[in-house]
Structures are given as C-alpha cells and as structure tokens.
C-alpha atoms as a PDB file:
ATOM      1  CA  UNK A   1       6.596  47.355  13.838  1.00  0.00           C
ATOM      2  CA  UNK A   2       6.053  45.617  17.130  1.00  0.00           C
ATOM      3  CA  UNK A   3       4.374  47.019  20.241  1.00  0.00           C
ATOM      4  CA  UNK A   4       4.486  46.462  23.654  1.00  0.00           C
ATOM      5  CA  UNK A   5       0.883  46.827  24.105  1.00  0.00           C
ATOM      6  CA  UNK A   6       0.728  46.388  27.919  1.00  0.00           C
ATOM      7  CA  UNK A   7       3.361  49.660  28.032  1.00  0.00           C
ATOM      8  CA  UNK A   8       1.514  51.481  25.073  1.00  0.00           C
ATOM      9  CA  UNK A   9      -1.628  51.574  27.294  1.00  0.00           C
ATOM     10  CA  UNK A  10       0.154  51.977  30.703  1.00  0.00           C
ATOM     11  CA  UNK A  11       2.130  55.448  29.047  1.00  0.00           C
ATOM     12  CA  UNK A  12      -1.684  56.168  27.237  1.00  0.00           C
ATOM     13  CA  UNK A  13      -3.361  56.225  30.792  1.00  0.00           C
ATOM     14  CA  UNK A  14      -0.862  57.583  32.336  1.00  0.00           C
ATOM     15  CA  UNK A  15      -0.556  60.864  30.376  1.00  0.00           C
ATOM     16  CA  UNK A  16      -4.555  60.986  30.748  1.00  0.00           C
ATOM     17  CA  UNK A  17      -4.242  61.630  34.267  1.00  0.00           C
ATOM     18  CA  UNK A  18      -1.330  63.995  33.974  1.00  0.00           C
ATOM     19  CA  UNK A  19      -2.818  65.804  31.640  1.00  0.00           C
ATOM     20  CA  UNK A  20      -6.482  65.460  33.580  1.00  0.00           C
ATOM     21  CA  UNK A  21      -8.404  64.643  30.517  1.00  0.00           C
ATOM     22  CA  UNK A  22     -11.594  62.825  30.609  1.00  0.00           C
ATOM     23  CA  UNK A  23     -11.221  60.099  28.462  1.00  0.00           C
ATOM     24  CA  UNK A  24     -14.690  60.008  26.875  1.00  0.00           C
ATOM     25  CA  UNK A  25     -13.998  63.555  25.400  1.00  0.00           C
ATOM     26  CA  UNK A  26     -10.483  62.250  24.349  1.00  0.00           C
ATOM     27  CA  UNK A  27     -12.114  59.226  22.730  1.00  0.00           C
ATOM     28  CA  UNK A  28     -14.913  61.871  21.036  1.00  0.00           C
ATOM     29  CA  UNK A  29     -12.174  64.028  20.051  1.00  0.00           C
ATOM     30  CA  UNK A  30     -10.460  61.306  17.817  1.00  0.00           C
ATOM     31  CA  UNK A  31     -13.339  59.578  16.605  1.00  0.00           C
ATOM     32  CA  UNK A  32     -13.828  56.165  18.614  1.00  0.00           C
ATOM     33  CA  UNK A  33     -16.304  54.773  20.554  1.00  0.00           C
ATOM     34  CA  UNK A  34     -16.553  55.796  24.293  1.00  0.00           C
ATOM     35  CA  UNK A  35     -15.174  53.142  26.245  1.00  0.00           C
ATOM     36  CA  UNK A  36     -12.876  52.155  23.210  1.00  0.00           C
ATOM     37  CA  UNK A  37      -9.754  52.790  25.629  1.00  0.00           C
ATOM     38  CA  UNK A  38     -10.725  51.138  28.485  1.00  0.00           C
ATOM     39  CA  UNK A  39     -11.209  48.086  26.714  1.00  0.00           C
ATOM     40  CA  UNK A  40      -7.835  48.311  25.458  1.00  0.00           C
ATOM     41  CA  UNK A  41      -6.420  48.851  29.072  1.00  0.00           C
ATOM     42  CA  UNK A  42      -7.680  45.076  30.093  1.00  0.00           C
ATOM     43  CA  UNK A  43      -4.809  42.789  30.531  1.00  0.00           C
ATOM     44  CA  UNK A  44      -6.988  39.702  28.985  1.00  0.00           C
ATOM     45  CA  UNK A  45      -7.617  42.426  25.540  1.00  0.00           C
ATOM     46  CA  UNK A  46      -4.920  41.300  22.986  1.00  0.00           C
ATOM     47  CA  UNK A  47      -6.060  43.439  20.131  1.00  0.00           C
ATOM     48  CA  UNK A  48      -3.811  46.189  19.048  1.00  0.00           C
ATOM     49  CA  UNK A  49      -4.767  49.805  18.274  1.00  0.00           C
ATOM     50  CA  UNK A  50      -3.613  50.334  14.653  1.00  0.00           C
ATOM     51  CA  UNK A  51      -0.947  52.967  13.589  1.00  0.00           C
ATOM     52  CA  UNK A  52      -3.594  55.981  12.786  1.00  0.00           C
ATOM     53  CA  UNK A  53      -5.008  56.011  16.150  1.00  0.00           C
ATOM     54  CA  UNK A  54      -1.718  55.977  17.826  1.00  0.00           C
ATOM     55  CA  UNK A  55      -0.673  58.705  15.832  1.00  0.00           C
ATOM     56  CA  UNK A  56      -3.759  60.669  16.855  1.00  0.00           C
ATOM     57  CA  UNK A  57      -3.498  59.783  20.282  1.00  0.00           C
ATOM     58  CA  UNK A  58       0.287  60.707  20.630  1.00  0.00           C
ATOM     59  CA  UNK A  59      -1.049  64.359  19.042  1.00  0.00           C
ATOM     60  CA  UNK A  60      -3.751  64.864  21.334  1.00  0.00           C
ATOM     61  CA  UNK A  61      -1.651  64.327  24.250  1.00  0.00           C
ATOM     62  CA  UNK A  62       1.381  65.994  23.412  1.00  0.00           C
ATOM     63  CA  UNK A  63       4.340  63.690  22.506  1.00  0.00           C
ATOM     64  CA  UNK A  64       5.739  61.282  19.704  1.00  0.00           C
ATOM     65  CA  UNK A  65       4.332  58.282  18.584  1.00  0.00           C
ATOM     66  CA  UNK A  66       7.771  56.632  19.604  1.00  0.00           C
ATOM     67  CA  UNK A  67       7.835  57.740  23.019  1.00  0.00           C
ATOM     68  CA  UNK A  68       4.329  56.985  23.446  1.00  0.00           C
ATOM     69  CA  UNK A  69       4.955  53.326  22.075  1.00  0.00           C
ATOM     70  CA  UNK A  70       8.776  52.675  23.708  1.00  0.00           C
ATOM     71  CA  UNK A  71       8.782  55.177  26.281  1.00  0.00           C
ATOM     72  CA  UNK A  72       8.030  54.322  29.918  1.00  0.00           C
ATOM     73  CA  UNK A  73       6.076  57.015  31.657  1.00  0.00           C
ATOM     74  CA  UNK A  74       4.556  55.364  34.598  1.00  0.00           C
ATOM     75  CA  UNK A  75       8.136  54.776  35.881  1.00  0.00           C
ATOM     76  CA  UNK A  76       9.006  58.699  35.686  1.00  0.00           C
ATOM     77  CA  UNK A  77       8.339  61.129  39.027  1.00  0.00           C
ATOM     78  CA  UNK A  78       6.918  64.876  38.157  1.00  0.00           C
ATOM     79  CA  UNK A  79      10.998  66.144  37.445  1.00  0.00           C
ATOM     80  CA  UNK A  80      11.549  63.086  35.166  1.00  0.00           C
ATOM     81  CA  UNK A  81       8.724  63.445  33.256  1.00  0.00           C
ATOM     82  CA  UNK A  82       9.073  66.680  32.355  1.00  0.00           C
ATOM     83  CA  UNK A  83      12.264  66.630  31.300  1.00  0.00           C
ATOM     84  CA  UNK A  84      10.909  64.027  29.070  1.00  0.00           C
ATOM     85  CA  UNK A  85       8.406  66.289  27.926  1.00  0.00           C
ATOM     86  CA  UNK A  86      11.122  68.823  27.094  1.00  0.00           C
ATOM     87  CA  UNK A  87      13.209  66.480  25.165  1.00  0.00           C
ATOM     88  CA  UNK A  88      10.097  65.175  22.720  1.00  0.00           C
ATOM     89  CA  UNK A  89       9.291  69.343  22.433  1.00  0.00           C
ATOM     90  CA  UNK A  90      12.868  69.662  21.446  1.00  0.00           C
ATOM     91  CA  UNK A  91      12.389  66.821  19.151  1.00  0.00           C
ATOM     92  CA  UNK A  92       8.965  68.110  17.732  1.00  0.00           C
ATOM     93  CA  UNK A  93      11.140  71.541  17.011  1.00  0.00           C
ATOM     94  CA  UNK A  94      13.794  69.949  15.042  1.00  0.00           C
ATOM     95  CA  UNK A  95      11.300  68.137  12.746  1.00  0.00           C
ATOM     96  CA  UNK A  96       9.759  71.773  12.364  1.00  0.00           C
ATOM     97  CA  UNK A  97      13.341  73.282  12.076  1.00  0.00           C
ATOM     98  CA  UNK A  98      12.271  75.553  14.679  1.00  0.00           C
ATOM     99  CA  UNK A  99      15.459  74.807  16.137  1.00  0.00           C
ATOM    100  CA  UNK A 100      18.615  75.653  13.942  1.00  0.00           C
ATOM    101  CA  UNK A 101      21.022  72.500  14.611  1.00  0.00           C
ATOM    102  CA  UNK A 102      25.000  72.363  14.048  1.00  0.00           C
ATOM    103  CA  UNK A 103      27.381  69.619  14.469  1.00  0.00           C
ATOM    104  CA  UNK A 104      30.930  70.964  16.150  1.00  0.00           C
ATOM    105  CA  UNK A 105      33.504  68.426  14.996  1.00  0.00           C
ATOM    106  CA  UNK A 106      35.258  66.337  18.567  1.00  0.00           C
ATOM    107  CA  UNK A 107      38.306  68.054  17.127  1.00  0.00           C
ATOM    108  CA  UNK A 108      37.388  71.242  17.622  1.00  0.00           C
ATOM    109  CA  UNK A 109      37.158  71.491  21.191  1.00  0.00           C
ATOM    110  CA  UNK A 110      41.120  70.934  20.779  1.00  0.00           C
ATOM    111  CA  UNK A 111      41.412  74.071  19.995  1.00  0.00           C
ATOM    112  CA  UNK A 112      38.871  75.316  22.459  1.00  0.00           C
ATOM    113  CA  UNK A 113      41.621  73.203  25.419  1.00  0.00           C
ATOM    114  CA  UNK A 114      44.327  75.487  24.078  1.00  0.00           C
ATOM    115  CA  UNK A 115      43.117  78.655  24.365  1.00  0.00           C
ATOM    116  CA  UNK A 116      43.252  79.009  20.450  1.00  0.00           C
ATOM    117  CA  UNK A 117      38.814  78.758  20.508  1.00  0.00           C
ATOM    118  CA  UNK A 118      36.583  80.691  22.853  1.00  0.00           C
ATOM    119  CA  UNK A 119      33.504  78.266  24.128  1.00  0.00           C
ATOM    120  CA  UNK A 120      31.280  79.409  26.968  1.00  0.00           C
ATOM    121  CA  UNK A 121      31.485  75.683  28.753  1.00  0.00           C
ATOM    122  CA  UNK A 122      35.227  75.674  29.151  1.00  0.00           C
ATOM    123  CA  UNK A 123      37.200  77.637  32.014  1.00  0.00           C
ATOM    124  CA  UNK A 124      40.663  77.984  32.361  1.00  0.00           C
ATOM    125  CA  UNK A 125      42.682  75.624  34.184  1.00  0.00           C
ATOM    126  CA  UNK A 126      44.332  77.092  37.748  1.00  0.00           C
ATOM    127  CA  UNK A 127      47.586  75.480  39.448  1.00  0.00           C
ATOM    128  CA  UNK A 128      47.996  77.273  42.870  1.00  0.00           C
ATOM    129  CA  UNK A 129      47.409  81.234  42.188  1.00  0.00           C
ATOM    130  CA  UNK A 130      48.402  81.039  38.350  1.00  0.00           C
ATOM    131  CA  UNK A 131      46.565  80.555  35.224  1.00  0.00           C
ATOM    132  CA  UNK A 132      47.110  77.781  33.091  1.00  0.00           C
ATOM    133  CA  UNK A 133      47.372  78.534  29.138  1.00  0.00           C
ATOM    134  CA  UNK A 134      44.993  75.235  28.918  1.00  0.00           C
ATOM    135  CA  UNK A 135      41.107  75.022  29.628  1.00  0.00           C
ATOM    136  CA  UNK A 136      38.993  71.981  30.622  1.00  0.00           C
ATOM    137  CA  UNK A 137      35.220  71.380  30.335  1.00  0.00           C
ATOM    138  CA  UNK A 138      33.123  72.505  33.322  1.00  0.00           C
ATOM    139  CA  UNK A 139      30.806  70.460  34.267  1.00  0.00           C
ATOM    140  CA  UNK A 140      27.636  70.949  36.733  1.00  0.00           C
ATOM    141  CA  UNK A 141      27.309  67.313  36.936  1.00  0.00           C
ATOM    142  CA  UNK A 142      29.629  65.536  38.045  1.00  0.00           C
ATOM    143  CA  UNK A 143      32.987  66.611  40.017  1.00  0.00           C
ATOM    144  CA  UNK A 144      35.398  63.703  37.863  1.00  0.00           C
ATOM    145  CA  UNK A 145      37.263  65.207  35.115  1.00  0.00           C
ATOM    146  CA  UNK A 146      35.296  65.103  31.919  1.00  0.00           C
ATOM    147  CA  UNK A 147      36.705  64.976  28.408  1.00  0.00           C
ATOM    148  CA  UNK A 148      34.559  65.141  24.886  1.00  0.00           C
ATOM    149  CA  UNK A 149      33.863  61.827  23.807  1.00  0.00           C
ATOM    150  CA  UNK A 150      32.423  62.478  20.317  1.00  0.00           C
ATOM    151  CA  UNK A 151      31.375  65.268  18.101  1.00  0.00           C
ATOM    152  CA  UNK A 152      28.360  67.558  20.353  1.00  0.00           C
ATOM    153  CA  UNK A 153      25.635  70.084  18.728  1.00  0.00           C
ATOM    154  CA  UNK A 154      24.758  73.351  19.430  1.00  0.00           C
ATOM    155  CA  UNK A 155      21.226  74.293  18.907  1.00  0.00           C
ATOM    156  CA  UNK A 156      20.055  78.343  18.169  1.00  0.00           C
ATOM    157  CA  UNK A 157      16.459  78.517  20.052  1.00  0.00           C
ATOM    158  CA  UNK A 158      16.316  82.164  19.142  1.00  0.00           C
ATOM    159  CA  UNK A 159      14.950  84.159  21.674  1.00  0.00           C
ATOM    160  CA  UNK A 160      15.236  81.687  24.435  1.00  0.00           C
ATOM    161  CA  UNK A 161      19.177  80.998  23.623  1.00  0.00           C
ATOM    162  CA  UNK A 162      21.525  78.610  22.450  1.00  0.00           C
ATOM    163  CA  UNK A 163      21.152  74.984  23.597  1.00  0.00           C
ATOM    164  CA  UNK A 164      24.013  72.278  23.680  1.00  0.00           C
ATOM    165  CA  UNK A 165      24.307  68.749  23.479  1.00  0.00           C
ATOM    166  CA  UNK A 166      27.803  67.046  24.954  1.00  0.00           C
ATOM    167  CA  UNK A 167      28.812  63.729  23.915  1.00  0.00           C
ATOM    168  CA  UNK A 168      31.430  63.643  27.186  1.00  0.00           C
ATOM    169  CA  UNK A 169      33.019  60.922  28.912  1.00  0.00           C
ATOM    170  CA  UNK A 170      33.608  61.595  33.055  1.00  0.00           C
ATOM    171  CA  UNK A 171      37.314  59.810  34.805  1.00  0.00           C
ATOM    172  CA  UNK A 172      36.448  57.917  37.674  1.00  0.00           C
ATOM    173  CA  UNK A 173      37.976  55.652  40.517  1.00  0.00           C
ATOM    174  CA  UNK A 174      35.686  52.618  39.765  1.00  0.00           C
ATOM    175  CA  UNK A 175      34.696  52.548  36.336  1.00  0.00           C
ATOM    176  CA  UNK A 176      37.448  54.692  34.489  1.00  0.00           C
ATOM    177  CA  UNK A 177      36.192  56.394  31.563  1.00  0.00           C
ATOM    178  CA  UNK A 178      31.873  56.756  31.173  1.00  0.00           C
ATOM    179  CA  UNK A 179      30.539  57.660  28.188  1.00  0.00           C
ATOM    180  CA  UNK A 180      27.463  60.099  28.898  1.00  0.00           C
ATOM    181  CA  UNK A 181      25.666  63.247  27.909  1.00  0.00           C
ATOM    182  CA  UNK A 182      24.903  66.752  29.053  1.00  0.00           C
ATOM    183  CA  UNK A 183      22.430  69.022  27.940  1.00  0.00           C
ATOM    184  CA  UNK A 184      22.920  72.966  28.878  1.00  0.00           C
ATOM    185  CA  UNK A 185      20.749  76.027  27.773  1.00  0.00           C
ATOM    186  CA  UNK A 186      22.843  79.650  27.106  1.00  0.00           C
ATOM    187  CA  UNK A 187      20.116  82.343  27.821  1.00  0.00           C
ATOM    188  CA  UNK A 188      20.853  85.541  26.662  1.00  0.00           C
ATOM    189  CA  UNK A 189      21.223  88.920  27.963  1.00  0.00           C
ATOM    190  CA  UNK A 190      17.577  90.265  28.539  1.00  0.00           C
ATOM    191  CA  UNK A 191      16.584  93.182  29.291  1.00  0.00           C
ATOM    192  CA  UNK A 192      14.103  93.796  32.232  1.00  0.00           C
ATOM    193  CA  UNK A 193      12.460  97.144  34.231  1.00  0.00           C
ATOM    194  CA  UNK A 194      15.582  97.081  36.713  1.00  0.00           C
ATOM    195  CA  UNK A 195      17.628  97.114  34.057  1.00  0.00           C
ATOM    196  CA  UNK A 196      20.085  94.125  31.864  1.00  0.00           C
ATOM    197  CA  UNK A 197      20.256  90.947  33.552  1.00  0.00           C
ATOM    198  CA  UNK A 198      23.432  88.575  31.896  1.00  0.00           C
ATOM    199  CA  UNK A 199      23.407  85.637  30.140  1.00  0.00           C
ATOM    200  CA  UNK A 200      23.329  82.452  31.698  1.00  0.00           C
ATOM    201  CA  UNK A 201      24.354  79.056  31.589  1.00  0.00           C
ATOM    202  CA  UNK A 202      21.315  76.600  33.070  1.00  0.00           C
ATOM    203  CA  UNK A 203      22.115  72.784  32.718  1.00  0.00           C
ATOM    204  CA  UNK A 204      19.367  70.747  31.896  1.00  0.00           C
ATOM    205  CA  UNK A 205      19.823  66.903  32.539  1.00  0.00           C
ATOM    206  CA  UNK A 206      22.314  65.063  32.052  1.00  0.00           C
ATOM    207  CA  UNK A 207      22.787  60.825  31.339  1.00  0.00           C
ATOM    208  CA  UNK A 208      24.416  60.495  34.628  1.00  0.00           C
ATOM    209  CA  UNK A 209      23.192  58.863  37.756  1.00  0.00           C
ATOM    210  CA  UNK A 210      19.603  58.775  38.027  1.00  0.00           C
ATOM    211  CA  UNK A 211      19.594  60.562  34.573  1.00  0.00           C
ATOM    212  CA  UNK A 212      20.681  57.228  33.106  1.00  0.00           C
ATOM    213  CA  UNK A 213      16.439  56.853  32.508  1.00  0.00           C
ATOM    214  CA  UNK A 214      16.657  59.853  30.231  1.00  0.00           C
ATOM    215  CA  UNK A 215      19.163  58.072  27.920  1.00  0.00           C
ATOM    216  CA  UNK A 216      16.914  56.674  25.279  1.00  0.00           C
ATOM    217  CA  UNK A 217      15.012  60.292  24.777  1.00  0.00           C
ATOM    218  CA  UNK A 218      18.182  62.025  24.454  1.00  0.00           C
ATOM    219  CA  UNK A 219      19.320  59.662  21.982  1.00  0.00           C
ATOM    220  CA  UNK A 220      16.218  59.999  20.024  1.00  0.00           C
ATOM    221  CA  UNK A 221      16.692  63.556  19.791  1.00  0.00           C
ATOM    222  CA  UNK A 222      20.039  63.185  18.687  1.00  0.00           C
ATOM    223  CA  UNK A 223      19.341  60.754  16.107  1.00  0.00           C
ATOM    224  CA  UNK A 224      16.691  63.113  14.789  1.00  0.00           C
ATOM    225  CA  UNK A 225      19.372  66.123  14.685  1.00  0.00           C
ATOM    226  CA  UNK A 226      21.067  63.730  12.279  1.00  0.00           C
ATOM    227  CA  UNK A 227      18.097  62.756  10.007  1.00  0.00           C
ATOM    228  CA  UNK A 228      17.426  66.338   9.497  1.00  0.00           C
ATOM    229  CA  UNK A 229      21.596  67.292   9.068  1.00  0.00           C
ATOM    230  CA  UNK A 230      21.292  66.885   5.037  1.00  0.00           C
ATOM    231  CA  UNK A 231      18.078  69.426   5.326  1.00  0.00           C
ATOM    232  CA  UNK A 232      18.364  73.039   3.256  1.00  0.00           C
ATOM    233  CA  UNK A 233      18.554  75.186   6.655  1.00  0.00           C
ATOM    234  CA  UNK A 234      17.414  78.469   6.997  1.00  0.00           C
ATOM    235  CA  UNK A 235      18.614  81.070   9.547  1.00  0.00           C
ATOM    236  CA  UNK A 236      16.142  83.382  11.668  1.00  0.00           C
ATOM    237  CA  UNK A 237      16.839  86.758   9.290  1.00  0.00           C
ATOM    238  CA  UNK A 238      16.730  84.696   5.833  1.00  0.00           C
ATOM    239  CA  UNK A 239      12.865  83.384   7.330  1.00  0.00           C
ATOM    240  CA  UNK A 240      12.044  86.524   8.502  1.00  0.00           C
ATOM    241  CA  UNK A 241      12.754  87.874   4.730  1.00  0.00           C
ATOM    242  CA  UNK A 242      11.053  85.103   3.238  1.00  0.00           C
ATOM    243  CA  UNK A 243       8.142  84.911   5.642  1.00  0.00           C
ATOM    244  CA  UNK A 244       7.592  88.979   4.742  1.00  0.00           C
ATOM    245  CA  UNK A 245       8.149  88.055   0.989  1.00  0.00           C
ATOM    246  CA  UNK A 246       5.682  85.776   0.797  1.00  0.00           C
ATOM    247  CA  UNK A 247       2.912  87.981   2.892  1.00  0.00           C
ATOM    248  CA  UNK A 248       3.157  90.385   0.837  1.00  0.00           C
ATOM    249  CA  UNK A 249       2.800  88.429  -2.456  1.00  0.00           C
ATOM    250  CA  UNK A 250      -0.672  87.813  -3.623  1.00  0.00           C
ATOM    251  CA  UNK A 251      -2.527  84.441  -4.373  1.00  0.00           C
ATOM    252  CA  UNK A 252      -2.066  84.582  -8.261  1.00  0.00           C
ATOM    253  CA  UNK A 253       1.474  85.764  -7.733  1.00  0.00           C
ATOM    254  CA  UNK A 254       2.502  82.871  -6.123  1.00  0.00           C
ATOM    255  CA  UNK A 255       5.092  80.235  -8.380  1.00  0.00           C
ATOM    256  CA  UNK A 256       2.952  77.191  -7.929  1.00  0.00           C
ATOM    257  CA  UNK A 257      -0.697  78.825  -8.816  1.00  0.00           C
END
C-alpha cells in the first residue's frame, strides 16, 4: 500500500488542532517518543510511519485509517469537515452494523413514479391546478429535474431515523445528464413537553457543486454498505432479544465455555 506521506502528516496535524490535542500526550498515549510526530512533519523526513501506528493514530483521533491516509483535510472549511466526519461515523456504524443497510433495486422507484409505491422523497407531479397520477423525485439540491441513476440504500438509524443514499442523475442545459448523489435523514415523530412534533426530512450533502469534494467519502461509505451486504443482519427487536438472552445466561452456560 502506498502513502502520500506529505498528505498523511498534513490530515495528522491538521486533526490535532481541530481536535486541540497536545501532541506530546497524543504521542504518550500511543506509545512513541515525544517529538516522534514532529519529526515526521519535516518535508526533508522520508521515513514512513508503519501500518500499526497509523491505525492507532486514525483511532485516537476519530476517523479511518483510509481517510486519514487518502483523505484531504487541510483543504476542508468547518461545514466540510464535518460532514466528513459524519460520513466516516456512518462508515464506522456500518462496520459495527449499528446501522441496518438495504439495497432498493433502480427498478423500484418505477413503481414509486406511478403511484403504485409510496416513498417519502417523491411528490406528485402538478400541471396547472390538477394532480398528475405520476410522481417525480424532490430534490433540495438542485432545481433540474432529477431521475434515479442506479440502485440507492436506505439505512434504519433507530432512534435518530431512517437515512438514504440516492444514486440520481440531475437534466441540465450545459451538461445534460450528471450522475451524483444525495444523502437525506427521515427523523421521526418525537415526542416533546409541548406536545408531538412530525417527522422530518433534513438533507445532508449532496455530490453537487461544491459537494463534488465529498465524493470520494460518500463513495467509501457506499462501497462499505456493499462489503457488509452478504453479512447475517440482525434487526433492532431480534438484538434486543438476544442482547437480554445472553445477560441473563451465566458464564458456564454459555455455548463456547
């Protein structure tokens, strides 16, 4: 595996001082010499860090060891980089199957466009004062009409709501049909002191525009939907079951003793 090193230490230093974190206690806290890092850090250093202390670095300061290695944080404002910092937590959930993934085939949303499927993101088309037996995908990012491109995913977050991932393509004067990609959070009803407040939709990013620089961690999460598609998955109620099972069962009853 090659490394940029120059961008390894740039995104290193750089999520130091986001984070504020003196980096002697970092370097104490994973077990290298003080000063370790800012020898690293000078352009004339070739040497590269090896794998393990990568790993542990990318742990300590909250993200992947890929986006540590490939990703670019110096370039990102405050908005930018947290979105990135959502997308790796989204990431880090899926490896932990803390987020319950499905793919929904291109073809479905065929159905959704006829009325024959109900899906939150779709509204019904209007000509004049009537209603349309058709519905089209509504977007929050873009005012060109947007089709699905490829098959999307819908996420279940549990309590925080359902997230989903559109593989869309937008129509427009100069470049005809874009490929891109739109992330949107559902949040449920909840239920507050002044009473129910309603579900809502709340888009998250999209690969559009400036969003174009969020392209490669999108697609990382995607690709690590798909890894984990041939996983056994387990739904919130059969963990809760389990979970309780398995409390209540002592050491010696347990299979593998």
């Amino acid at each position: 595996m090659e490394f940029d090193r120059a961008r390894l230490m740039n995104n290193i230093n750089t999520l130091i001082k986001d984070k504020n974190i003196k980096i002697g206690e970092l370097e104490n806290s994973i077990g290298i010499s003080t000063g370790y890092l800012s020898k690293m850090s000078k352009a004339d250093n070739e040497s590269m860090p090896g794998i393990d202390l990568i790993w542990k670095l990318a742990q300590k300061l909250g993200t992947s060891v890929d986006m540590l290695v490939g990703g670019d944080f110096g370039r990102s404002n405050d908005n930018l980089f947290q979105l990135i910092r959502v997308l790796d937590k989204m990431k880090k959930d899926t490896d932990l199957h803390n987020i319950e993934w499905k793919r929904i085939p291109k073809e479905y949303y065929e159905k959704v466009k006829s009325g024959e499927k109900q899906h939150p993101l779709f509204v019904p088309d209007f000509m004049g004062q009537t209603k349309l037996e058709q519905y089209s995908y509504d977007s929050d990012f873009t005012t060109d009409p947007v089709g699905i491109f490829a098959d999307c995913f819908e996420g279940d977050m549990l309590e925080f709501g359902k997230i989903y991932i559109m593989n869309l393509f937008c129509n427009t004067k100069d470049e005809g049909a874009t490929p891109y990609t739109e992330i949107i959070l559902e949040q449920p009803e909840q239920e507050y002191e002044h009473g129910m407040e309603e579900g809502r939709l709340i888009p998250i990013c999209s690969t559009l525009g400036k969003g174009q620089s969020l392209e490669p961690y999108i697609n990382e999460l995607i690709n690590c939907i798909e890894r984990h598609e041939a996983d056994v998955n387990l739904n919130s109620e059969q963990k809760r079951i389990i979970s309780a099972y398995m409390n209540a069962c002592t050491d010696d009853e347990l299979p593998f003793n």
